[in-house]
Protein backbone atom coordinates (compact mmCIF):
# COMPACT_ATOMS: atom_id res chain seq x y z
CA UNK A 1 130.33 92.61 92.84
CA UNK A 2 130.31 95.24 91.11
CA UNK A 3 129.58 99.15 91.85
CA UNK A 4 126.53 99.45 90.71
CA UNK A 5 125.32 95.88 92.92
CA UNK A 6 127.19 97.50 96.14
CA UNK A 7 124.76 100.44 95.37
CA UNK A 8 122.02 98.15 94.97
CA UNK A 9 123.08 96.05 97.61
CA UNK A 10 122.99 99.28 100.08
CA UNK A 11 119.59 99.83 98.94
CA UNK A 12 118.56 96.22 99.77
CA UNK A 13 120.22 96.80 103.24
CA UNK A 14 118.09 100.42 103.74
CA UNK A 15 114.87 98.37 103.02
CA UNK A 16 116.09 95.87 105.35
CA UNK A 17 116.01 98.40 108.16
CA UNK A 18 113.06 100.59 106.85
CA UNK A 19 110.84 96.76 107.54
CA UNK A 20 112.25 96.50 110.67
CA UNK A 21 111.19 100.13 111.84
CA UNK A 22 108.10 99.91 110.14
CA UNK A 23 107.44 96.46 111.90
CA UNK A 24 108.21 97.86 115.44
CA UNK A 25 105.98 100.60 114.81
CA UNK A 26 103.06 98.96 113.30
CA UNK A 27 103.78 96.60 116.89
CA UNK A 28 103.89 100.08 118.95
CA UNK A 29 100.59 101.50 117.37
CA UNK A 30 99.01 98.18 117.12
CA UNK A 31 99.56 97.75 121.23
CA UNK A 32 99.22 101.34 122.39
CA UNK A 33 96.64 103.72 122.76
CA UNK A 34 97.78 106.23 120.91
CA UNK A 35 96.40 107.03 117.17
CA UNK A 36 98.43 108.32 114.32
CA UNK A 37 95.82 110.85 114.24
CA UNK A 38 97.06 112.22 117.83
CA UNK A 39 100.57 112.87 116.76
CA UNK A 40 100.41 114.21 112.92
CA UNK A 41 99.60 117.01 112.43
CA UNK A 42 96.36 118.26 109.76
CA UNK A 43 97.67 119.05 106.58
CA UNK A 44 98.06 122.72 106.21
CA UNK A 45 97.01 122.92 102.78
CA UNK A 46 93.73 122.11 103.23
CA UNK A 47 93.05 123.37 106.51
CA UNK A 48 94.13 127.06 104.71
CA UNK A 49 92.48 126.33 100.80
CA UNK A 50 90.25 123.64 101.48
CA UNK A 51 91.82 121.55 98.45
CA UNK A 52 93.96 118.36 98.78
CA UNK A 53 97.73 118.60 98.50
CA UNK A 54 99.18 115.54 96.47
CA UNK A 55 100.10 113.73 99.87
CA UNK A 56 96.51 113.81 101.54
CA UNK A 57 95.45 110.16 101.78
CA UNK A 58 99.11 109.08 102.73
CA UNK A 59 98.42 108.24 106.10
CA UNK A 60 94.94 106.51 105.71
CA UNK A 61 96.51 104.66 102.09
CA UNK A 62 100.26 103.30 104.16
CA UNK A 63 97.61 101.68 106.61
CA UNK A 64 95.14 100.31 104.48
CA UNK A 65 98.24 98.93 102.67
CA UNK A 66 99.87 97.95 105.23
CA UNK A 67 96.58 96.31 106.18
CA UNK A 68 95.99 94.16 103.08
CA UNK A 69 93.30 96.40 102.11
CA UNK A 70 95.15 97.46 98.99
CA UNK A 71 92.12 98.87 96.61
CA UNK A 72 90.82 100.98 99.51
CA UNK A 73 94.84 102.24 99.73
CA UNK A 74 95.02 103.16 95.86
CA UNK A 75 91.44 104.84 96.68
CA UNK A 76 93.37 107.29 99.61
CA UNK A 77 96.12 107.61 97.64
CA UNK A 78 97.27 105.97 94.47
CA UNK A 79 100.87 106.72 94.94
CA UNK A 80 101.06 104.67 98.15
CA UNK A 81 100.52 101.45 97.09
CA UNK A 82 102.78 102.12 93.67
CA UNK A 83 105.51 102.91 96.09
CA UNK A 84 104.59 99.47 98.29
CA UNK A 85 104.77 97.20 95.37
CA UNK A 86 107.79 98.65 93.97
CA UNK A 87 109.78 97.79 96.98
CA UNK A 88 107.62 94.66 97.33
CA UNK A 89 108.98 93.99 93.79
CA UNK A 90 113.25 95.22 95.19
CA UNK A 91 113.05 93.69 98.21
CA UNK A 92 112.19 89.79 96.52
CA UNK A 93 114.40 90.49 93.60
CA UNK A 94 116.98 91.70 95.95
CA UNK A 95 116.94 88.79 98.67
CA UNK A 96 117.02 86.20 95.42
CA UNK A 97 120.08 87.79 94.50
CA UNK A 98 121.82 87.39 97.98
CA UNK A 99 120.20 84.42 98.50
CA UNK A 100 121.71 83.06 95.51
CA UNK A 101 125.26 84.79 96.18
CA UNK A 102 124.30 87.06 92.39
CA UNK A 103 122.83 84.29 90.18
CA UNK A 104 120.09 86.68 89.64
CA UNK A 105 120.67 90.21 89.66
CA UNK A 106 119.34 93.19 91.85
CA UNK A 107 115.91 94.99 90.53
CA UNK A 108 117.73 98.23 88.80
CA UNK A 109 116.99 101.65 89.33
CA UNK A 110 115.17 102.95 86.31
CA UNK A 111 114.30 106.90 86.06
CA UNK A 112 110.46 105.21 84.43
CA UNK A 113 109.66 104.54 87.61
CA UNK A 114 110.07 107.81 88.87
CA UNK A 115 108.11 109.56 86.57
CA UNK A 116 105.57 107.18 86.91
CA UNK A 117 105.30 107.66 90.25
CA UNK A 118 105.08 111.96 89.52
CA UNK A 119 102.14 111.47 87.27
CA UNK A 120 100.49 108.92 89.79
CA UNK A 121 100.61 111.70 92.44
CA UNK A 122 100.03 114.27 90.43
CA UNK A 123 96.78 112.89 88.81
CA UNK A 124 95.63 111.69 91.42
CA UNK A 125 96.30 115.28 92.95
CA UNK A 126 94.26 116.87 90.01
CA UNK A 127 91.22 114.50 90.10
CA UNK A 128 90.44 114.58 93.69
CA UNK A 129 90.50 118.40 93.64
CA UNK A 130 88.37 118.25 90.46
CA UNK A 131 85.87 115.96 92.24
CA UNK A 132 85.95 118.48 95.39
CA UNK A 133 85.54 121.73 93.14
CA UNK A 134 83.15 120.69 90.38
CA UNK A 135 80.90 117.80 92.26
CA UNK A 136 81.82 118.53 95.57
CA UNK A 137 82.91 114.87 96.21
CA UNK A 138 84.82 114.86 98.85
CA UNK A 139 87.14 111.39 98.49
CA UNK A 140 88.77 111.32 101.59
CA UNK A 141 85.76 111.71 103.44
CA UNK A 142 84.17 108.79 102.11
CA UNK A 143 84.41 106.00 104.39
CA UNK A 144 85.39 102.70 102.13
């Protein structure tokens, strides 16, 4: 194995452990009364300018992912369910590869899907503010 599939394979271990937290609480939320809503906070951006910051959506998109309810995610926030279905996409090339002691390879790190990711956020950033200044379409506060 070489460096660059211990890397890989330390990435595959970190998404290993980000399910299992994200599993537990998913099983904590889904069980308790409290609401996501009661413990983060409102996004100071738009409480102060009244515009959406490029994360706004986050929240609502992770659980409509989460959820199965992927359009109404990409409609919160785009960059959500990009993120989900690129580690969707590590995590099943990754467990072939261990599975199959490296036959097949680990999903590589490429800088494309980085910037990708940028312009998702950031156009999604710039339309919804568009929407809210010119047409006063408020995204968010549509209930899909």
């Amino acid at each position: 194995m070489g460096i660059y599939a211990k890397n890989e394979f330390k990435l595959y271990v970190a998404g290993i452990v980000f399910a299992l937290v994200s599993f537990f609480g998913i099983m904590i939320f889904s069980f308790s009364p409290l609401k996501l809503s009661d413990i983060i906070p409102r996004c100071s951006f738009h409480y102060i300018t009244g515009l959406y910051c490029p994360g706004c959506g986050g929240t609502r998109a992770v659980i409509s992912f989460v959820s199965g309810k992927w359009i109404k995610s990409f409609l919160y926030n785009p960059f959500v369910p990009y993120c989900g279905i690129l580690y969707i996409m590590y995590m099943t090339k990754g467990t072939f590869a261990v599975v199959t002691k490296g036959r097949y390879d680990f999903m590589k790190f490429r800088y494309g899907y980085l910037y990708v990711g940028i312009v998702v956020l950031l156009a999604q950033f710039i339309i919804k503010n568009i929407l809210l200044i010119f047409w006063d379409i408020d995204i968010l506060a549509i209930r899909f």
